[in-house]
Protein backbone atom coordinates (compact mmCIF):
# COMPACT_ATOMS: atom_id res chain seq x y z
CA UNK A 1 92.98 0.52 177.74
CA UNK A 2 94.56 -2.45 175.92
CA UNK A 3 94.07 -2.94 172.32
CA UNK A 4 92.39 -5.88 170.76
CA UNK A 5 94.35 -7.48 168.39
CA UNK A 6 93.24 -8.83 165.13
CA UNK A 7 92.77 -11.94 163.66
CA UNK A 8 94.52 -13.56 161.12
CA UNK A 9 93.89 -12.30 157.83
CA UNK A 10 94.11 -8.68 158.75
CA UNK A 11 90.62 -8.02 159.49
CA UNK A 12 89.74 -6.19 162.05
CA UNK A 13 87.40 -7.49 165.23
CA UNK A 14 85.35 -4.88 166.62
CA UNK A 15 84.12 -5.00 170.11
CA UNK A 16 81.03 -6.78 170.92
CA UNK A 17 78.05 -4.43 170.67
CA UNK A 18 77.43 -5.29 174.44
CA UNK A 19 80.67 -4.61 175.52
CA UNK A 20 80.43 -0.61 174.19
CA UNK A 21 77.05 -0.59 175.33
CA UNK A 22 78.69 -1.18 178.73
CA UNK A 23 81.62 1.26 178.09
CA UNK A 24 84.67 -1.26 177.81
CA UNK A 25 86.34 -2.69 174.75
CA UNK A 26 87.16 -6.18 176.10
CA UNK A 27 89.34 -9.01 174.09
CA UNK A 28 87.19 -11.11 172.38
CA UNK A 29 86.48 -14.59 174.35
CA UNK A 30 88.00 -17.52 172.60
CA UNK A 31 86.38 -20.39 172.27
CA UNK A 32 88.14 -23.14 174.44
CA UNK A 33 87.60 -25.49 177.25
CA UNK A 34 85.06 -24.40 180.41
CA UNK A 35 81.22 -24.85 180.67
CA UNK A 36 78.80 -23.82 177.49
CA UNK A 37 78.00 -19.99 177.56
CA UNK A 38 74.35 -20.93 179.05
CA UNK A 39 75.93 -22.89 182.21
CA UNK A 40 78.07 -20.03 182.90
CA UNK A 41 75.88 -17.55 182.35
CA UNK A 42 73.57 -19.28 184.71
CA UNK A 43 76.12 -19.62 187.45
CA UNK A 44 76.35 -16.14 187.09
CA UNK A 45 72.64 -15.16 187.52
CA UNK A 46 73.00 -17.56 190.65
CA UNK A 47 75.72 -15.48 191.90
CA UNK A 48 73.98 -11.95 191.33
CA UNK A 49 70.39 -12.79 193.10
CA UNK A 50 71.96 -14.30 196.19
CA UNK A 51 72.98 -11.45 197.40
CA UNK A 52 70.14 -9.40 196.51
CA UNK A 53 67.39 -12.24 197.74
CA UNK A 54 69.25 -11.98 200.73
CA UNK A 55 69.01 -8.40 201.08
CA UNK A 56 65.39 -8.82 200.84
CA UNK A 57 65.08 -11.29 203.70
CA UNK A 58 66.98 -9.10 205.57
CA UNK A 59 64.72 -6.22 204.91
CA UNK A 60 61.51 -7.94 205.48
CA UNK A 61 63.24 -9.41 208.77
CA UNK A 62 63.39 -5.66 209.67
CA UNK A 63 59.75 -4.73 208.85
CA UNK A 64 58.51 -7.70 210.64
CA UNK A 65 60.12 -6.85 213.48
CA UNK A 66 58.58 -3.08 213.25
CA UNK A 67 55.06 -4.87 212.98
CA UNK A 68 54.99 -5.61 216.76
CA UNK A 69 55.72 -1.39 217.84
CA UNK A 70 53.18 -0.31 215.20
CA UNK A 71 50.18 -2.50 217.18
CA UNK A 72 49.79 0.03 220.04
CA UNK A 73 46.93 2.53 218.54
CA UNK A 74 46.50 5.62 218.63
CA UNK A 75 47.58 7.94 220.76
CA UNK A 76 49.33 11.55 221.67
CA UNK A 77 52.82 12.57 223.07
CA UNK A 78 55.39 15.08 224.05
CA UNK A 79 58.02 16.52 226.05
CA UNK A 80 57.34 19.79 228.27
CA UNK A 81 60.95 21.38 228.92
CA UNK A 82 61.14 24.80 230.39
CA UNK A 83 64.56 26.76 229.50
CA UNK A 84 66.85 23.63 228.89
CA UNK A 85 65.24 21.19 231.76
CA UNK A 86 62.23 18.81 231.86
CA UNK A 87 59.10 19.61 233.92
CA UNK A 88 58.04 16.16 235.61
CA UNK A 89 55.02 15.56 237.39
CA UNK A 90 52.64 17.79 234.94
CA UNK A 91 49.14 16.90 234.69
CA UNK A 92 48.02 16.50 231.02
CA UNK A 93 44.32 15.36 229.81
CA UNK A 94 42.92 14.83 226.50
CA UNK A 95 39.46 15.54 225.73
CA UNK A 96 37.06 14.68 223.03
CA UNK A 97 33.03 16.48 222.31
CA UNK A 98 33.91 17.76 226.42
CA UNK A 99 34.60 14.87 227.90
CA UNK A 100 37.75 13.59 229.19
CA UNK A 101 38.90 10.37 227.61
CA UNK A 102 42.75 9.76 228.53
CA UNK A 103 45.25 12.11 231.00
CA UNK A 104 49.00 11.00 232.27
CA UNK A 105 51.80 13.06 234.21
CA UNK A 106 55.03 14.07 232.83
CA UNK A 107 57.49 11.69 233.56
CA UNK A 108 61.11 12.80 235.27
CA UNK A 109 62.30 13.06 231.79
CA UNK A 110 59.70 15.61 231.04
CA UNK A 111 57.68 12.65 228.74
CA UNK A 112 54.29 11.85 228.60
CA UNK A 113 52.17 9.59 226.25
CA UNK A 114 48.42 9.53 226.08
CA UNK A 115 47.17 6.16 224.33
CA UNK A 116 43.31 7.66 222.62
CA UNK A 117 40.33 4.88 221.90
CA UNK A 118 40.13 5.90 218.40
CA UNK A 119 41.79 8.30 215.44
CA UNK A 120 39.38 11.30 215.37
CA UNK A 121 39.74 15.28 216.83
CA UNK A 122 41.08 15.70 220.29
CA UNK A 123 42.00 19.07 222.68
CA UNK A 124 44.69 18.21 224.87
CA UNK A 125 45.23 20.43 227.75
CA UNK A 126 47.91 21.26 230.28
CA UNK A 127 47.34 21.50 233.87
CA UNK A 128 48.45 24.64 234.37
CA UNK A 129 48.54 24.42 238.40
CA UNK A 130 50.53 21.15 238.11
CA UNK A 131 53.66 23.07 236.72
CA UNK A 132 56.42 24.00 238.89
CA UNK A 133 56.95 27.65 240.69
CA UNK A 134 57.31 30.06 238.18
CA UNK A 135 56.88 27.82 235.30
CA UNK A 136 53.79 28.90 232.89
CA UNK A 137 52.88 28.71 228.73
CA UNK A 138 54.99 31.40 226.92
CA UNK A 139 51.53 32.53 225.41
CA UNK A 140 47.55 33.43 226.86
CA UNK A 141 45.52 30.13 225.48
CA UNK A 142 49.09 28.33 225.07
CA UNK A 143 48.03 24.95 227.81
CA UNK A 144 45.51 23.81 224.97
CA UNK A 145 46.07 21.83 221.46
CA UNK A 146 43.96 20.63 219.01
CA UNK A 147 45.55 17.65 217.50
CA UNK A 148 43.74 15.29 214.66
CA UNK A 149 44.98 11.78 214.93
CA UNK A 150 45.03 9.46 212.23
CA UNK A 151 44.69 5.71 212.23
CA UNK A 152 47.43 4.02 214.24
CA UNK A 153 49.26 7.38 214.32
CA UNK A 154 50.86 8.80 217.55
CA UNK A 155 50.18 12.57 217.54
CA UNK A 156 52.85 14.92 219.10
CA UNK A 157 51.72 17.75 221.15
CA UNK A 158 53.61 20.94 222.11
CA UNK A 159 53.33 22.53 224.74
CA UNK A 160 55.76 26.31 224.66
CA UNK A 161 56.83 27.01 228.32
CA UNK A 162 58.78 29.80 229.44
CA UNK A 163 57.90 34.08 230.40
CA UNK A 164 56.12 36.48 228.66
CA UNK A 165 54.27 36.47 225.37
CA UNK A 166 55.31 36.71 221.95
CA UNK A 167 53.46 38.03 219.30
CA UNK A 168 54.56 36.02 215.70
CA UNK A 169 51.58 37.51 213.70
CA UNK A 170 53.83 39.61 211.50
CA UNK A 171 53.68 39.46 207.80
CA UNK A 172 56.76 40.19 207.37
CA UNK A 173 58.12 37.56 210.46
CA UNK A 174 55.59 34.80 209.28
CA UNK A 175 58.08 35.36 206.04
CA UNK A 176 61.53 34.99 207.38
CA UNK A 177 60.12 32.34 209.70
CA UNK A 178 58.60 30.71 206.70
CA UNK A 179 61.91 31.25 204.57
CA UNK A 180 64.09 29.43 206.94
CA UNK A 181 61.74 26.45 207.26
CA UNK A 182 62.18 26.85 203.37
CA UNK A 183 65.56 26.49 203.66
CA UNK A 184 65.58 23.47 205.68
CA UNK A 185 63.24 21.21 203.62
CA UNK A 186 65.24 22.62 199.93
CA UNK A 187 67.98 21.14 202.19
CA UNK A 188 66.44 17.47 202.64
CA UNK A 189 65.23 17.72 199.31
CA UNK A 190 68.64 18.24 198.07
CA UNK A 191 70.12 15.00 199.54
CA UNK A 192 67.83 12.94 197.72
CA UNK A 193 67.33 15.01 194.61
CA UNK A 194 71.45 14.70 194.26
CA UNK A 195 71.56 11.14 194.20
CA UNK A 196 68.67 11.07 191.64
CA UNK A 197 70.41 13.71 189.65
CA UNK A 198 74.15 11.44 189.68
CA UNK A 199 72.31 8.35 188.85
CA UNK A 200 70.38 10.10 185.54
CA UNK A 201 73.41 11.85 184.53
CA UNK A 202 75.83 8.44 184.44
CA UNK A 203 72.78 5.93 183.15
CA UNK A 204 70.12 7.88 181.51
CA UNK A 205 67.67 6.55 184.07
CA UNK A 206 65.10 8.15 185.57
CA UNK A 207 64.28 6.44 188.89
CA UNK A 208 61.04 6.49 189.88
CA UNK A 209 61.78 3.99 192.89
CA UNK A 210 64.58 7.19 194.28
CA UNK A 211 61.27 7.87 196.58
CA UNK A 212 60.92 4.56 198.09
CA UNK A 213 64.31 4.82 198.87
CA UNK A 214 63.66 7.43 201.27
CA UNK A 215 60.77 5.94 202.70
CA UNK A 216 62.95 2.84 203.44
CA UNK A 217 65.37 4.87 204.99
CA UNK A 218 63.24 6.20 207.42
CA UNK A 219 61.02 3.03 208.23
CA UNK A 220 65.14 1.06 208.70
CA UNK A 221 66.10 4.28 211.05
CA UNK A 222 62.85 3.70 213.35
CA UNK A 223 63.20 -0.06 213.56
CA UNK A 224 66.81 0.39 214.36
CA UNK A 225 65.30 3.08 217.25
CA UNK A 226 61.96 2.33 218.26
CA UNK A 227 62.22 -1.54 217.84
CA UNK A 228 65.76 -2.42 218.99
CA UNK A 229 66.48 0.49 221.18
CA UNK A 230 69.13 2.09 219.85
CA UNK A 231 69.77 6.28 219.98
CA UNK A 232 68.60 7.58 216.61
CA UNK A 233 72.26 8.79 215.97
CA UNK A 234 73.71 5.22 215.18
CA UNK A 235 69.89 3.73 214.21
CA UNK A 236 70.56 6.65 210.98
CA UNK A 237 74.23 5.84 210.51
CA UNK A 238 73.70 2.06 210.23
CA UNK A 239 70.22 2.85 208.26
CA UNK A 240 72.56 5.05 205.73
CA UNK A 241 74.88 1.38 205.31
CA UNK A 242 71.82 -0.71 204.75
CA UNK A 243 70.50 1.74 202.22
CA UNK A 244 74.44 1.64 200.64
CA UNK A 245 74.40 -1.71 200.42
CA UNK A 246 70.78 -2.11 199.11
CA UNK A 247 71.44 0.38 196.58
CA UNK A 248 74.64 -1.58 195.46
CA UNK A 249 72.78 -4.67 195.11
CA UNK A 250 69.83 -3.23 193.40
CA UNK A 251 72.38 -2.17 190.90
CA UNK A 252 74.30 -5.47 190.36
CA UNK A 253 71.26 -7.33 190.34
CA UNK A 254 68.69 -5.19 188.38
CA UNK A 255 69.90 -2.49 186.96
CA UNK A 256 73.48 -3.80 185.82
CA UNK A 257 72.08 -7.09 183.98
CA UNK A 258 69.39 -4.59 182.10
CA UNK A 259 71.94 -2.46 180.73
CA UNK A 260 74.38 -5.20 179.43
CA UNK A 261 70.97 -6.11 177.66
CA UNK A 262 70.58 -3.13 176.43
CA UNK A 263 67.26 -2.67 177.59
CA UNK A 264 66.31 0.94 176.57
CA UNK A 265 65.44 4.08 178.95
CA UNK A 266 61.71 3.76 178.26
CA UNK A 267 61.87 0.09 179.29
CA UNK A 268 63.75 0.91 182.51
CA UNK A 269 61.85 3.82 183.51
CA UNK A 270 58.65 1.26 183.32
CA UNK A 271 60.84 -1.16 185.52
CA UNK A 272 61.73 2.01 187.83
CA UNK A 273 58.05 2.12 188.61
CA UNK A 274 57.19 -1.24 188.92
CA UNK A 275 60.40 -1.16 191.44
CA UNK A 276 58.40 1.90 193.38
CA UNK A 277 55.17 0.11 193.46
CA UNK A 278 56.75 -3.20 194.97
CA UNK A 279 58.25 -1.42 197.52
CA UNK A 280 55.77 0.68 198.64
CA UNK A 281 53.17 -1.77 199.36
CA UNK A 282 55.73 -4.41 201.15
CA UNK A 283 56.01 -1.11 203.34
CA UNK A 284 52.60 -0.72 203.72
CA UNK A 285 52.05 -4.85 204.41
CA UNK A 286 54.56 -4.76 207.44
CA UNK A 287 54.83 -1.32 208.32
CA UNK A 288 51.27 -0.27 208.07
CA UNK A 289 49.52 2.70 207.19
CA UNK A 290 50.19 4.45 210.58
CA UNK A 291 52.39 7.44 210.78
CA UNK A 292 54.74 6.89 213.66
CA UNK A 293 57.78 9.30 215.26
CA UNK A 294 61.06 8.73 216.60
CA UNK A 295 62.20 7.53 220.41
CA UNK A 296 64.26 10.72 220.39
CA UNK A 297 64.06 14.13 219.50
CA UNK A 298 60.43 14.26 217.87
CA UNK A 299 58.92 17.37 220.05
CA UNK A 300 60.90 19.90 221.30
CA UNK A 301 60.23 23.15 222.82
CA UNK A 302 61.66 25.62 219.84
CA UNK A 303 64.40 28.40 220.88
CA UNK A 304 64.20 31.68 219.77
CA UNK A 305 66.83 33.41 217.21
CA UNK A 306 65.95 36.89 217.03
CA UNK A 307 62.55 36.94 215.09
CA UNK A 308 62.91 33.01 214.46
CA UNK A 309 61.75 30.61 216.50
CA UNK A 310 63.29 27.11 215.35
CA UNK A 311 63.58 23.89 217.79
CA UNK A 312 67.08 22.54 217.74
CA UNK A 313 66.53 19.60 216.10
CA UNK A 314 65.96 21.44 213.01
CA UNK A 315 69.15 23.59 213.43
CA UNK A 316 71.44 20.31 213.32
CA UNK A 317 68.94 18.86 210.49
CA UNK A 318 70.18 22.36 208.17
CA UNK A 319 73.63 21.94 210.02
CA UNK A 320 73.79 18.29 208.89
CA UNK A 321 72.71 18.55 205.29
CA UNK A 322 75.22 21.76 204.56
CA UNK A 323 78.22 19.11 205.95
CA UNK A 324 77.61 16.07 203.78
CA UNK A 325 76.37 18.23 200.76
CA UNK A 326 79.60 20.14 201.19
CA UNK A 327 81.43 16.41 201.12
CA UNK A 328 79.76 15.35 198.06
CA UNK A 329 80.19 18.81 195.99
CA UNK A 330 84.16 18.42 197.16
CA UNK A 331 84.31 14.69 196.27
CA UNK A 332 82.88 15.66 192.95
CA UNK A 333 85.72 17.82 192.16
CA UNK A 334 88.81 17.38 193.76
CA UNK A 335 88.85 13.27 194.51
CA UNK A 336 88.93 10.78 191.50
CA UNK A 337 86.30 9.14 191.73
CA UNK A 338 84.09 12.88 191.60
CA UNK A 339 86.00 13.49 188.56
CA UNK A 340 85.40 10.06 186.98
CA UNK A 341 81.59 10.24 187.71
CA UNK A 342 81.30 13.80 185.65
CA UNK A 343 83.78 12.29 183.36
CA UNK A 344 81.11 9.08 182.61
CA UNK A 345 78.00 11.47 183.01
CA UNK A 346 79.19 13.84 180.42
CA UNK A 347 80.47 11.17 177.94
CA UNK A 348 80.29 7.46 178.91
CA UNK A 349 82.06 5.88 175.55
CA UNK A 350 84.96 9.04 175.89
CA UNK A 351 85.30 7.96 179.56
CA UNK A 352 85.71 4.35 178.39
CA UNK A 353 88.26 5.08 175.72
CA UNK A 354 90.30 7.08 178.90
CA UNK A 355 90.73 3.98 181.08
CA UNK A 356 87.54 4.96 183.61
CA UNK A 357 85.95 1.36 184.58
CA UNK A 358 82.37 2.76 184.20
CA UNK A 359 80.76 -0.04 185.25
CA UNK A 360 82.24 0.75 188.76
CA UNK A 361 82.06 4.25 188.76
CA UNK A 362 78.43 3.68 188.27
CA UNK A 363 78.02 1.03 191.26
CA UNK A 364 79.45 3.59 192.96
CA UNK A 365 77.09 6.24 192.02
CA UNK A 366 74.22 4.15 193.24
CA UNK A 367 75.80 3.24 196.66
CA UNK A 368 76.17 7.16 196.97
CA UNK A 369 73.07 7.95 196.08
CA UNK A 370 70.95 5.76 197.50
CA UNK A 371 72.60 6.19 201.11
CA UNK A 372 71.93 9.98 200.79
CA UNK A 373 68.38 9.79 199.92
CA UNK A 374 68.53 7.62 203.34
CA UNK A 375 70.06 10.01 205.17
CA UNK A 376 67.09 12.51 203.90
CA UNK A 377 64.67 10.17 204.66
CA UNK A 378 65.68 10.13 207.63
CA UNK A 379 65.60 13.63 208.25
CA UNK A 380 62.33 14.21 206.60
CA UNK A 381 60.66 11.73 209.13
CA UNK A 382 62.37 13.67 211.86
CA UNK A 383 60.55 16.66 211.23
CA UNK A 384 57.37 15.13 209.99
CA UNK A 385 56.82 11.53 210.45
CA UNK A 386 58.09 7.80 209.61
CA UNK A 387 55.23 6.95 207.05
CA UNK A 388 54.94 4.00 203.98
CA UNK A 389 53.79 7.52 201.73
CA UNK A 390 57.16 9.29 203.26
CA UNK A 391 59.08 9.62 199.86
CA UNK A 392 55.67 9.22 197.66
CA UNK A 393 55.08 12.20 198.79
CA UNK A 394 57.75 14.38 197.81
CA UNK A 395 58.89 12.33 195.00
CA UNK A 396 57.56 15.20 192.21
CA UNK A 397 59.69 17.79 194.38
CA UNK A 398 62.86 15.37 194.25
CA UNK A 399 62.18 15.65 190.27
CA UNK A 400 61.34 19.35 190.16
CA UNK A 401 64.41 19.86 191.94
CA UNK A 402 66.59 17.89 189.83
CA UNK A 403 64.84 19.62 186.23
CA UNK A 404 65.02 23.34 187.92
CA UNK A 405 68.66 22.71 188.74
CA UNK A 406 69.54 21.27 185.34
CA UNK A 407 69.11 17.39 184.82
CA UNK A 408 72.19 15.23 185.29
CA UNK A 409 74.33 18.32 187.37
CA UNK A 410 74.69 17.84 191.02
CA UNK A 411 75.25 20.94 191.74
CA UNK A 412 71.76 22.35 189.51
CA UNK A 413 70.12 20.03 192.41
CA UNK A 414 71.13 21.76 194.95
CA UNK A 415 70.35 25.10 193.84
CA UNK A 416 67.00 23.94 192.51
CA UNK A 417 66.13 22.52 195.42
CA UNK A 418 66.52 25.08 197.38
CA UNK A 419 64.55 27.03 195.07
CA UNK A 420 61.55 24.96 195.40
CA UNK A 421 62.12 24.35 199.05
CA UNK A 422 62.00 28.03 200.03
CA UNK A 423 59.21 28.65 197.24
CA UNK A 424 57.07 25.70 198.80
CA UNK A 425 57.02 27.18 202.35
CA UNK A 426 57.17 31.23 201.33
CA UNK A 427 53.82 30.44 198.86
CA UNK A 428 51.91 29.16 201.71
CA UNK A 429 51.55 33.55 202.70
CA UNK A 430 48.72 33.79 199.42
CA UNK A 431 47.46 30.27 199.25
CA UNK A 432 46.04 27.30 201.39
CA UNK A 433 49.12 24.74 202.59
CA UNK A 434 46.98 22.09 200.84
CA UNK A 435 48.36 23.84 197.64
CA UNK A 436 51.91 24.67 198.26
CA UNK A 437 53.30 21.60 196.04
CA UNK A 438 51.33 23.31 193.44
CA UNK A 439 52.98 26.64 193.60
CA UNK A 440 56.04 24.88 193.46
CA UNK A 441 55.51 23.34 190.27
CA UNK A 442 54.24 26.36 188.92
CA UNK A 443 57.87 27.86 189.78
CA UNK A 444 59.50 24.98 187.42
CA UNK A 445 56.83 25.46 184.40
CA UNK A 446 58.12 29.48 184.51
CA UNK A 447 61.63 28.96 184.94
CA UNK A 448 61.74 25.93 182.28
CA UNK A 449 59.83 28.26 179.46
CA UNK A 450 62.51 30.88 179.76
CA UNK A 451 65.42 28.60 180.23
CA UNK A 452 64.89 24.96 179.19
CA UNK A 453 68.34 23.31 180.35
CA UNK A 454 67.25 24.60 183.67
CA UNK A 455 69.25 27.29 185.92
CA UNK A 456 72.77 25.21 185.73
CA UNK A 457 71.87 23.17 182.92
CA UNK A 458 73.85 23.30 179.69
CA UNK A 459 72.24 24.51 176.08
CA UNK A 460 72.12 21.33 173.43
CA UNK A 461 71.83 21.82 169.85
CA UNK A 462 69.18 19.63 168.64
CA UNK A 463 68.84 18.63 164.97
């Protein structure tokens, strides 16, 4: 840090209260040639919303070009794969009140979609004397689904081939099927509740918008697939870059100039919304209401792991989400930019005094976490569905999460999302699935009375 020398006279100059709101002590500007303060300054707003109304072109550029995949109705798909290969040539129909109102064949990749009139209540069936020698439905009644398809939504439908039948009506399976889907969605949960939990603990914000983020994820992943073609691997991968880069803009061009003007957290949260509701209904004016899936990887015949059934998509979702989270938890502590963001989250002006340039470290946050709640966006809407409500959704479990865990700790938003993950899915044994959010919350409420700070949370003396 370099020192700020006085003026003549002996008196000392203390640093601009703008410059400590900001974390730096920066030599006092002398008053000399250049443009007035207002031209500069201006020049300088000029130079912070070009890249961010660029950004936005870009992003409605994207949903523009999703508008055109999102005007072909309603309808239902799937993929019928016996053992590891694809049954082509399978007869499926869809019926509605007993009478027939769409049927295809399975394609050589095992594909078939059904475009339906309308959204409404539908039974589609499997031929079962279409499917190959010595192929059948793993269970009696299995070559019938009811699906209910929503407006402009394309419904899978699963169809479970193989030998033999299965009985999963277990208590006690249900449970441990139950707890591992638990585990999975504390896992997605996790990847945005950490980036939520980084950005709170180095600005004091709390980002209501962190949903939308997801939801933008998702919706840039399927344009990236569906629209341009691309394999959903490198659709997410250059999804999680746009979402880096929006989240670093969003920062320098919102967030950064409120802070310097030391706009307070009550302020900002109200901008945080206003953020949320902006984005949400530009996603609903270009993407639509409809729920839509992937190209790739959206139905898929699960495999079974002892009592567990799981489809494998799900395996490398939980495989995926352990890897990165395992990256940021080491980045947090070993590399130095980990240990300058807990440095600035536990004591910004300390951090300051030591040389950290908070400013960047928490440009950096943002980038961070705003690509990881892409990357779980995008992993949400592979096991449910790309909606404009995606992140909306789960935005209350995102913040239970992050207050279970402990607020401004990483690593308390990891453990308590896993907590409400598994609690979510394992409550749905005693009440309706309607009300499984509920339960959740009731989880925090107990927790909370009997330890405030949450489970990794540190006391505070107040007063």
């Amino acid at each position: 840090m370099t020192a700020v020398d006085s003026p003549p006279g002996g008196q000392n100059s203390p640093a601009d209260p703008e410059e400590r709101r900001v974390g730096k002590i920066l030599p006092r500007p002398v008053q000399a040639s250049g443009p007035p303060p207002g031209r500069a300054a201006r020049g300088r707003a000029r130079l912070v919303l070009l890249p961010v109304l660029t950004l936005v072109a870009l992003a409605l550029a994207l949903l523009t070009m999703a508008a055109p995949a999102l005007a072909e109705g309603e309808g239902v798909r799937g993929t019928l794969n016996n053992g590891g290969e694809r049954v082509a040539g399978a007869r499926i129909t869809v019926e509605k009140d007993g009478e027939v109102v769409g049927q295809a064949e399975s394609d050589e990749n095992g594909q078939f979609a059904i475009p339906l009139p309308e959204p409404g209540d539908y039974v589609v069936k499997l031929d079962l004397d279409s499917l190959p020698e010595g192929v059948t439905v793993r269970t009696e009644g299995g070559e019938e689904r009811e699906v209910t398809v929503r407006p402009g939504a394309v419904q899978p439908a699963l169809f479970i081939l193989g030998e033999g039948d299965r009985d999963t009506t277990g208590t006690a399976e249900r449970a441990l099927q139950l707890f591992v889907r638990g585990v999975q969605f504390g896992l997605v949960i996790a990847m945005g509740a950490i980036g939520l939990s980084l950005i709170f603990g180095t600005t004091g914000l709390t980002n209501f918008a962190h949903g939308e983020f997801l939801t933008g994820g998702a919706i840039a992943a399927y344009v990236f697939n569906v629209t341009w073609g691309i394999n959903l691997i490198p659709a997410t991968i250059m999804a999680v870059i746009v979402g880096g880069a929006f989240g670093m803009l969003v920062d320098k061009g919102l967030w950064g100039p409120l802070r310097r003007r030391g706009t307070g957290l009550i302020a900002a949260l109200v901008v945080s919304i206003g953020l949320s509701l902006v984005l949400r209904y530009v996603y609903l004016y270009f993407f639509g209401g409809s729920s839509r899936s992937y190209a790739q990887y959206a139905t898929q015949q699960p495999i079974s792991i002892g009592p567990i059934e799981i489809p494998p998509r799900d395996l490398v979702i939980m495989g995926l989400s352990v890897v990165v989270l395992t990256a940021v938890g080491l980045a947090l502590v070993r590399t130095r930019l980990g240990k300058a963001t807990r440095a600035v989250a536990d004591n910004p002006s300390l951090a300051a005094s030591s040389g950290i340039d908070v400013e960047r470290v928490i440009n950096a946050v943002w980038i961070i976490g705003t690509a990881l709640a892409v990357l779980g966006g995008v992993l949400l809407a592979l096991s449910q569905q790309v909606s404009y409500l995606l992140g909306f959704q789960i935005l209350l479990l995102l913040f239970a999460g992050v207050t279970l865990g402990g607020l401004g700790t990483a690593f308390g938003a990891l453990v308590g999302s896993l907590v409400i993950g598994i609690f979510t899915q394992l409550s749905t044994l005693v009440i309706p699935a309607e009300l499984q959010n509920v339960g959740a919350l009731v989880v925090l409420i107990l927790i909370l009375v009997v330890r405030p700070q949450g489970i990794l949370g540190r006391a505070e003396r107040v007063g």
